[in-house]
C-alpha atoms as a PDB file:
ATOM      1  CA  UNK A   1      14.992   6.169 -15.151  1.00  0.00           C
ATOM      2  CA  UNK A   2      11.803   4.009 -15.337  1.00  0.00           C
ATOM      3  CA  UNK A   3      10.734   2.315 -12.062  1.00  0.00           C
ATOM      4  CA  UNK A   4       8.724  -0.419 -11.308  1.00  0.00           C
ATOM      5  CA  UNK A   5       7.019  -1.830  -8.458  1.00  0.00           C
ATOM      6  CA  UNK A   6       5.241  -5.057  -8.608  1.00  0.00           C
ATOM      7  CA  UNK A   7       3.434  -6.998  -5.574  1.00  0.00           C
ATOM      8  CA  UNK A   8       3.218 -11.010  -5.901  1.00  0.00           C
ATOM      9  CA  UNK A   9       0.961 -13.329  -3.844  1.00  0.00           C
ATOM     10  CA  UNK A  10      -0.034 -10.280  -2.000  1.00  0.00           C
ATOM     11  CA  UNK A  11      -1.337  -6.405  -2.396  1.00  0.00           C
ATOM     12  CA  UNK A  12       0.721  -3.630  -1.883  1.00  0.00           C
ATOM     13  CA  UNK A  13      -0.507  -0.989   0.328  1.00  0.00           C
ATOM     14  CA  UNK A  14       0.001   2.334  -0.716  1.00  0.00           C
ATOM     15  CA  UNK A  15       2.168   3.225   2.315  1.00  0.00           C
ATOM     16  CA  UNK A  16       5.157   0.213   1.047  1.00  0.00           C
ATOM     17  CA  UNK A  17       5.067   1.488  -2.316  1.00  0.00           C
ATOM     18  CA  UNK A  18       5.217   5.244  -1.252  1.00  0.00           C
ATOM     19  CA  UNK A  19       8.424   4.132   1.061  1.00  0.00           C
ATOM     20  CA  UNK A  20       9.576   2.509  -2.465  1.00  0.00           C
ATOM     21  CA  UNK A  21       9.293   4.860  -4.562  1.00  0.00           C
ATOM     22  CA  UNK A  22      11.178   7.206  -2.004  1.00  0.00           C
ATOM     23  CA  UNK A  23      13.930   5.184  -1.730  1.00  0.00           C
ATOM     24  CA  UNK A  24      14.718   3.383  -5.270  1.00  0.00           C
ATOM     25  CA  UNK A  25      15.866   6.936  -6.536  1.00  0.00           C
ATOM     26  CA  UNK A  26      18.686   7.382  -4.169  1.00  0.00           C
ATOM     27  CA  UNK A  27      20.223   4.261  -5.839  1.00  0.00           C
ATOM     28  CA  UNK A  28      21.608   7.220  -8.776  1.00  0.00           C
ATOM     29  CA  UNK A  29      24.120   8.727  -6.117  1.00  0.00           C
ATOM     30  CA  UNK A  30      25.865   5.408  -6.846  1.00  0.00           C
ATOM     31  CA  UNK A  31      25.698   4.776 -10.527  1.00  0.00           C
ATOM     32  CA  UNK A  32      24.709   7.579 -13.004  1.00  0.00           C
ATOM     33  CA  UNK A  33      23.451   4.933 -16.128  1.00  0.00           C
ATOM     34  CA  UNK A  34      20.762   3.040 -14.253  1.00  0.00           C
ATOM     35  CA  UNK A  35      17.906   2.721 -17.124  1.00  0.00           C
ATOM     36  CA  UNK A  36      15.277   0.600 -15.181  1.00  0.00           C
ATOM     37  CA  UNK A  37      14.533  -0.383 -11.439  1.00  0.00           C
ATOM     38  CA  UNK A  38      12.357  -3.516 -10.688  1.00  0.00           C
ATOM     39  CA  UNK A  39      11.078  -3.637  -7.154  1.00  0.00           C
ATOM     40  CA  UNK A  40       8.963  -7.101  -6.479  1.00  0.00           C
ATOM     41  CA  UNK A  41       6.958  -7.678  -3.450  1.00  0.00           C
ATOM     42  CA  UNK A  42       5.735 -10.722  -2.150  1.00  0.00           C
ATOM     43  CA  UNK A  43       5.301 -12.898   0.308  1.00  0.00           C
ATOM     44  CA  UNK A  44       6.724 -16.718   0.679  1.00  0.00           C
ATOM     45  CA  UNK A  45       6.275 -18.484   3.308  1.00  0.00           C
ATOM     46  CA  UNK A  46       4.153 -16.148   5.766  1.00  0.00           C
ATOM     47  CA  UNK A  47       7.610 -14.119   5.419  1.00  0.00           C
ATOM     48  CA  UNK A  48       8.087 -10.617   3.473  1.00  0.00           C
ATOM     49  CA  UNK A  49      10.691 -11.107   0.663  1.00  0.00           C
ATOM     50  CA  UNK A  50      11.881  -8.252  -1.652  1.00  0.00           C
ATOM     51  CA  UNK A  51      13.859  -8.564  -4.422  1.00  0.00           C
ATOM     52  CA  UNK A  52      15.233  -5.237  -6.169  1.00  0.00           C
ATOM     53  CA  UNK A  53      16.807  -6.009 -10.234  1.00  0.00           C
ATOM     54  CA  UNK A  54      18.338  -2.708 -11.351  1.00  0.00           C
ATOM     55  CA  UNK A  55      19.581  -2.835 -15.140  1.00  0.00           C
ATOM     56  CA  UNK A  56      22.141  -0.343 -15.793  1.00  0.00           C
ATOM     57  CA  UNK A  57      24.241   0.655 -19.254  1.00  0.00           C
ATOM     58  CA  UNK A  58      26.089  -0.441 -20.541  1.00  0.00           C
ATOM     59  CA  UNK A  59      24.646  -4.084 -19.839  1.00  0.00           C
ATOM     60  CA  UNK A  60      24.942  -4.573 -16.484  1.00  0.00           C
ATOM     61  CA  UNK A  61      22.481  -6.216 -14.322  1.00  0.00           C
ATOM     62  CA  UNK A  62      22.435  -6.369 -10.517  1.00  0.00           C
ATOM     63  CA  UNK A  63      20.342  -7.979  -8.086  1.00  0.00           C
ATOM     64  CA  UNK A  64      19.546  -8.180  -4.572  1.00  0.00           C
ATOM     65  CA  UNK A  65      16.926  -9.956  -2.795  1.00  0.00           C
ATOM     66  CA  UNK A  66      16.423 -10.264   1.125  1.00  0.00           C
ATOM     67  CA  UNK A  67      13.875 -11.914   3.299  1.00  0.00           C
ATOM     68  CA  UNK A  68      12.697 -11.338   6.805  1.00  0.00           C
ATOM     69  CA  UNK A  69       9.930 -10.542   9.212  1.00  0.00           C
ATOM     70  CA  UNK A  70       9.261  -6.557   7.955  1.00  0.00           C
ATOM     71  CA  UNK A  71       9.106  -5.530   4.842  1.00  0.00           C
ATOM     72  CA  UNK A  72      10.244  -2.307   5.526  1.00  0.00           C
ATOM     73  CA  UNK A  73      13.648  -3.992   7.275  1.00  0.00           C
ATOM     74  CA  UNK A  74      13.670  -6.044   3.564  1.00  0.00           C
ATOM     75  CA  UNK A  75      13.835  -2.766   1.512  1.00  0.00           C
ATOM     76  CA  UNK A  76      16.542  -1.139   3.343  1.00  0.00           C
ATOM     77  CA  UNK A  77      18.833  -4.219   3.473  1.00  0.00           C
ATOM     78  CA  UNK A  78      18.015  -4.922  -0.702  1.00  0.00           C
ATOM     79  CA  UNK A  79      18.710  -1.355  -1.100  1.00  0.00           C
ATOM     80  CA  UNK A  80      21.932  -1.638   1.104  1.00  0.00           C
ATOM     81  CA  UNK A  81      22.733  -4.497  -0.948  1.00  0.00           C
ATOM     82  CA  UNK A  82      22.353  -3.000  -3.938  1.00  0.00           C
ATOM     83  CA  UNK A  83      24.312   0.253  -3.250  1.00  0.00           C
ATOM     84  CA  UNK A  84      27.152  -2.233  -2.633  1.00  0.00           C
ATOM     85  CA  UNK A  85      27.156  -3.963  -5.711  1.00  0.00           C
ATOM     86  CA  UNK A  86      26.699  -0.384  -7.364  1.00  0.00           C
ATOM     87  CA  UNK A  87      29.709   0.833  -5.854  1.00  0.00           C
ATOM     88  CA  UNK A  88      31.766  -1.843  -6.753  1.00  0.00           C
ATOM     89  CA  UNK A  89      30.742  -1.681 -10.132  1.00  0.00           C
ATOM     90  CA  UNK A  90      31.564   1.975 -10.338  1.00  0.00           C
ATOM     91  CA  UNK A  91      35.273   1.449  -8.365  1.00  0.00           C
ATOM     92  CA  UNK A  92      35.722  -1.320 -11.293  1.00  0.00           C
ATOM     93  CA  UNK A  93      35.027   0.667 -14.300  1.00  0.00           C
ATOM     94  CA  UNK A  94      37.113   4.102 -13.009  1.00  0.00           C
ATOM     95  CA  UNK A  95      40.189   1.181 -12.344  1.00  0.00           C
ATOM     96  CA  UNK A  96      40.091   0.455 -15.927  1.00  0.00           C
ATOM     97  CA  UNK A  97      40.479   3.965 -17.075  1.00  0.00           C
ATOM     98  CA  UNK A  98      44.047   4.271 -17.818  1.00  0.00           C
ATOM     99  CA  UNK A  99      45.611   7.989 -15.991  1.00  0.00           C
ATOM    100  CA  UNK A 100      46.720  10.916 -18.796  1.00  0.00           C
ATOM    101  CA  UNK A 101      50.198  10.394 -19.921  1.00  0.00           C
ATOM    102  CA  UNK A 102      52.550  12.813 -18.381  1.00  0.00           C
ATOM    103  CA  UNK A 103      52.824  16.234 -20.090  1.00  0.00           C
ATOM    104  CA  UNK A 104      56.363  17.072 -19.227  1.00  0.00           C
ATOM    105  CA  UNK A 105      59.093  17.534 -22.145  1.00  0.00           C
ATOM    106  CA  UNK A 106      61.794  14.866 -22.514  1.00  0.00           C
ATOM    107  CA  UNK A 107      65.164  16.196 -21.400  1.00  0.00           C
ATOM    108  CA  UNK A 108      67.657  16.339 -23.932  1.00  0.00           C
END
């Protein structure tokens, strides 16, 4: 799993992207195929705004972005956000996977 963490119209300190990179991996206990993690940074506004695109396998994109006064509130809500759409995904694909036919004999 590759992650990224990119910083627009501002600089990162190393403290935000340290609480990042702690937190992005968790997003695994949701989804086992995540291949990439995109964390962007920046600032709009004179607000914080993160916005978190996670591609998965097999081609599935999600994205969450959320905007408000700390940037550390921002990450847990896009990471909340995420984990939702995550789990949804996951509940989606397992409903699709049809149960084992029944293994009992037929009665004569």
């Amino acid at each position: 799993m590759k992650i990224v963490v990119k910083a627009r119209h501002m600089d990162a300190t190393d403290a935000i992207r340290d609480y990042v990179e702690s937190k992005v991996p968790k997003l695994v206990r949701y989804f086992d195929n995540i291949q990439t993690i995109e964390v962007i940074l920046e600032v709009e506004a004179d607000l914080p705004k993160v916005e978190i695109v996670v591609s998965a396998s097999p081609r599935a994109t999600f994205v969450a972005s959320h905007r408000d006064a700390d940037m550390y509130g921002c990450v847990d809500q896009c990471m909340d956000k995420i984990a939702q759409q995550l789990r949804k995904h996951k509940g989606r694909l397992r409903d699709h996977q049809h149960p084992a036919p029944d293994q009992q004999p037929a009665e004569s």
